[in-house]
Each structure stands twice: as C-alpha cells, then as structure tokens.
N, C-alpha and C. Protein backbone atom coordinates (compact mmCIF):
# COMPACT_ATOMS: atom_id res chain seq x y z
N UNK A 1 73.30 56.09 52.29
CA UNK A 1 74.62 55.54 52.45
C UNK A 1 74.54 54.32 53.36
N UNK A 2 75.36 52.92 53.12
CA UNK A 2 75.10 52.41 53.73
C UNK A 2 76.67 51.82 54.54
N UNK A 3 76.01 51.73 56.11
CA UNK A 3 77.17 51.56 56.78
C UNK A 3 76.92 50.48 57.41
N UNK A 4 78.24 49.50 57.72
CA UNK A 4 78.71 48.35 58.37
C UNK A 4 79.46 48.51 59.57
N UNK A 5 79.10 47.24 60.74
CA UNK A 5 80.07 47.07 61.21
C UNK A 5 80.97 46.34 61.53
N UNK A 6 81.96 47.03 61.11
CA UNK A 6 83.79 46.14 60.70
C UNK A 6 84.13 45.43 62.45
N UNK A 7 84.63 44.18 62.26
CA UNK A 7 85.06 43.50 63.53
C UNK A 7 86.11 43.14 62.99
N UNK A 8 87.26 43.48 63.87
CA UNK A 8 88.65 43.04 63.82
C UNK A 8 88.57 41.85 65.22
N UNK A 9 89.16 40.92 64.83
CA UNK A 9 89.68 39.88 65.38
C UNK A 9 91.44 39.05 65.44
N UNK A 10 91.45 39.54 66.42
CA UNK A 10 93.00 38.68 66.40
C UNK A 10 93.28 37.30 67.24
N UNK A 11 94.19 36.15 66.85
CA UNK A 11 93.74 35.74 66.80
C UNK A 11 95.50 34.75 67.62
N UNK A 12 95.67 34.55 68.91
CA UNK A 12 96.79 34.98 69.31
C UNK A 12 97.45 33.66 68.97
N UNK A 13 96.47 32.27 69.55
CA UNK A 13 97.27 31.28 69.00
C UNK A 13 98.11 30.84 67.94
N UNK A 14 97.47 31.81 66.85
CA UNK A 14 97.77 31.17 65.35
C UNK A 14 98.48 32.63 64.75
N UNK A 15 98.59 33.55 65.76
CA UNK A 15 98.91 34.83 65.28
C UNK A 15 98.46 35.46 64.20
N UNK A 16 97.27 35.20 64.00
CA UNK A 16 96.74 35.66 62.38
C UNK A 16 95.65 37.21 63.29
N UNK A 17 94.98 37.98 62.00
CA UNK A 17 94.11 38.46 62.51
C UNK A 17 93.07 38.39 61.39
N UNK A 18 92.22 38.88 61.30
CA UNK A 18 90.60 38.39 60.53
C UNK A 18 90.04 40.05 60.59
N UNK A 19 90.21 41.16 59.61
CA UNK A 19 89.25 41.72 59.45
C UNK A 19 87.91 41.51 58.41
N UNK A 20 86.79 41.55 59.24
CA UNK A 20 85.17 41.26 58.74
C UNK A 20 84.71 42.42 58.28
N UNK A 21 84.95 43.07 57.04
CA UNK A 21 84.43 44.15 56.55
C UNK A 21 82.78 44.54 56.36
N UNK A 22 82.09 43.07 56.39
CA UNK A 22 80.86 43.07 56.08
C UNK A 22 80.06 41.88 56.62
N UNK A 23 78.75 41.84 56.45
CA UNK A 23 78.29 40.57 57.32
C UNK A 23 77.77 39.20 55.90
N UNK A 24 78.14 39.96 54.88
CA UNK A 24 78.17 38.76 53.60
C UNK A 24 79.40 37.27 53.96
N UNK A 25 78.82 36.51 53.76
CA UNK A 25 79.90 35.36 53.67
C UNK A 25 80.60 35.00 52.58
N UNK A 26 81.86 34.50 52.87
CA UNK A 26 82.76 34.88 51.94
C UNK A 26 82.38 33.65 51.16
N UNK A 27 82.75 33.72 49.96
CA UNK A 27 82.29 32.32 48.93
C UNK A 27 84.02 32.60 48.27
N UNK A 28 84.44 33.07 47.99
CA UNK A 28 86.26 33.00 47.48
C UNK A 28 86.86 34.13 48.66
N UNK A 29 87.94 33.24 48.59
CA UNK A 29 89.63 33.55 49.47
C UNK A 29 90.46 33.33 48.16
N UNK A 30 90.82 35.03 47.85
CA UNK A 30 92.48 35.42 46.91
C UNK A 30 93.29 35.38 47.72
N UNK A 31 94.41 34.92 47.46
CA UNK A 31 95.95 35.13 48.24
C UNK A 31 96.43 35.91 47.79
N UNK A 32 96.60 37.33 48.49
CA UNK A 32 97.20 38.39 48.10
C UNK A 32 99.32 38.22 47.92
N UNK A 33 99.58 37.29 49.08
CA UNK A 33 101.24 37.42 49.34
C UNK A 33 100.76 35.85 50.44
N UNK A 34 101.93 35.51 50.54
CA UNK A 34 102.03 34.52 51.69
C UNK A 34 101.69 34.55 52.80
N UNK A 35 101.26 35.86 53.28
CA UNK A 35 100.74 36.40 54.75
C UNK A 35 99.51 37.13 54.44
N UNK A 36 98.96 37.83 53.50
CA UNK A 36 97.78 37.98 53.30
C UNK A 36 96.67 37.83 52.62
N UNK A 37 95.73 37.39 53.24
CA UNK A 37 94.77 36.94 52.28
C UNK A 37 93.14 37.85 51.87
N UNK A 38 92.21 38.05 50.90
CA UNK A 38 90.99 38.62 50.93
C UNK A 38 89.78 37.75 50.66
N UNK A 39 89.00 37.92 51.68
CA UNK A 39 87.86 36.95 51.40
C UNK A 39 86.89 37.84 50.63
N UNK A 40 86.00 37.50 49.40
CA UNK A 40 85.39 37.99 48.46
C UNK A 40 83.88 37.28 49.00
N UNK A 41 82.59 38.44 48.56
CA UNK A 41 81.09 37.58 48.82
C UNK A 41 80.91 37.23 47.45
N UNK A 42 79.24 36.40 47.53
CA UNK A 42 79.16 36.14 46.28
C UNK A 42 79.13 36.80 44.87
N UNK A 43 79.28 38.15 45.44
CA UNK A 43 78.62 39.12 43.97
C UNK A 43 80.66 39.95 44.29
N UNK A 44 81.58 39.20 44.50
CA UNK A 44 82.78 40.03 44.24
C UNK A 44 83.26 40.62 44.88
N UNK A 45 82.36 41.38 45.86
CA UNK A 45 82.89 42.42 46.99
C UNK A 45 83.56 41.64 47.83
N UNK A 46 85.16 42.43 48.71
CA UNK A 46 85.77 42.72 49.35
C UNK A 46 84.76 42.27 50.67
N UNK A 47 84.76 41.04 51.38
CA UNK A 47 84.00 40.78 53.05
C UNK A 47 85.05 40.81 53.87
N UNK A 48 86.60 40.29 53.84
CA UNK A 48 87.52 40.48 54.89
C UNK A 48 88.50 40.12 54.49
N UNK A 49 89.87 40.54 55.14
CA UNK A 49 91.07 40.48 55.15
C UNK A 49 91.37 40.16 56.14
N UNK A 50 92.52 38.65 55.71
CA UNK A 50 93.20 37.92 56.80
C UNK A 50 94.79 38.35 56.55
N UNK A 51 95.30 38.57 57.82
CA UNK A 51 97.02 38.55 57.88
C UNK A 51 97.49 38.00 58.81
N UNK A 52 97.89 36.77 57.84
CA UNK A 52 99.05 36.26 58.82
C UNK A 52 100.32 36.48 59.68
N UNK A 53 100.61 35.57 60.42
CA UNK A 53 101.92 36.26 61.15
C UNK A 53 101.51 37.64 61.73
N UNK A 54 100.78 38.13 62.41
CA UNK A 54 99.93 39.61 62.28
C UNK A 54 101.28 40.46 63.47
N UNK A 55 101.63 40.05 63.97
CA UNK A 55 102.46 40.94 65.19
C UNK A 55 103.60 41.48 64.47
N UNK A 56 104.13 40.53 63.24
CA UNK A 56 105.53 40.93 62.72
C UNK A 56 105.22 41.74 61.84
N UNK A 57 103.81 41.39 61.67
CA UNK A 57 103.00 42.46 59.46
C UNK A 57 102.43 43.46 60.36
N UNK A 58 101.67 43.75 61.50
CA UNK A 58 101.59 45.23 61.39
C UNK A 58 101.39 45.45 62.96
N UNK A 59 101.78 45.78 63.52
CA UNK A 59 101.18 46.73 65.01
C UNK A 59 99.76 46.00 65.68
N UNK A 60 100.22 44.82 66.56
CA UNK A 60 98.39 44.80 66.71
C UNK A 60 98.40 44.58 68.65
N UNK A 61 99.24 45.45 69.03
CA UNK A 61 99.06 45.68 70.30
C UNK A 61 98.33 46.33 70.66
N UNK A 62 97.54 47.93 69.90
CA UNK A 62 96.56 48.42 69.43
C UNK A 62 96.15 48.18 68.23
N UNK A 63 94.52 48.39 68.34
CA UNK A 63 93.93 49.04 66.59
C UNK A 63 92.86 49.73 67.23
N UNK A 64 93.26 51.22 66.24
CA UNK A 64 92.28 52.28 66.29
C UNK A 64 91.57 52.38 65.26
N UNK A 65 90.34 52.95 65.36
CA UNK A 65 89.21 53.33 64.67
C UNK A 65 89.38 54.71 64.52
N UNK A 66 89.59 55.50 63.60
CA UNK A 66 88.93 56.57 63.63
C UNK A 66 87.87 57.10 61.96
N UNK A 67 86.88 57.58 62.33
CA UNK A 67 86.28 57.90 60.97
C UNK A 67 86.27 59.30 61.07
N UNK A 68 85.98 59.53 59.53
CA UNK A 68 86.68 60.68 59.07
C UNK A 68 85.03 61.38 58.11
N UNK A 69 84.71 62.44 58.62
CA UNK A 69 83.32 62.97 57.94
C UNK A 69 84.09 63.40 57.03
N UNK A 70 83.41 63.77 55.73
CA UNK A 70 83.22 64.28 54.20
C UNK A 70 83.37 65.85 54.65
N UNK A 71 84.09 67.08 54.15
CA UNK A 71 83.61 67.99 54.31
C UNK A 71 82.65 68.51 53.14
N UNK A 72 81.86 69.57 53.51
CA UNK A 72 80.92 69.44 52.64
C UNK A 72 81.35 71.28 51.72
C-alpha cells in the first residue's frame, strides 16, 4: 500500500488554501465551481485541491487529521 504525505496550506493573504495530496506536479488545473479548483499529475491523478475564499467555504481555524484503520 502506498502512502503519502498530504500538506494542507492556507494561505491568509489571498484567503485561499492548497491541499497537496501527493508529491507529483500538477500538469492540469479543472475548475470545479468558482471557488474550487483540482490540480491533476501527468497520468490524471487527483495531486491537490485549491479553495478559494477558504474561511467562508469551510472551517479553517482548525484542520484535523484523523485516519481511520480497515477493520479486518
């Protein structure tokens, strides 16, 4: 299994925030809505999600992590 690590960045001047799902660089940005966007690597995959306006689109006074094991 292979695991990453995700960096959230916010980003206060511009109020945006930048999640980095992966350490691929993004080669396409889809515009999901006017405030959010997904950066794609070269082979398609999902590398990060940008949201704009980020304080009014979601809670970013915190962000929690929590992971969740498989039961077996």
């Amino acid at each position: 299994m292979y695991w990453c690590q995700v960096n959230n960045k916010y980003f206060e001047d511009t109020d945006a925030t930048l999640v980095e799902l992966s350490d691929n660089i993004v080669s396409e940005t889809c515009q999901i809505d006017e405030k959010i966007s997904i950066g794609l690597d070269a082979e398609g995959e999902l590398a990060s999600t940008a949201i704009e306006h980020a304080s009014t689109q979601a809670n970013m006074r915190e962000v929690a992590f929590q992971r969740v094991m498989a039961e077996d």
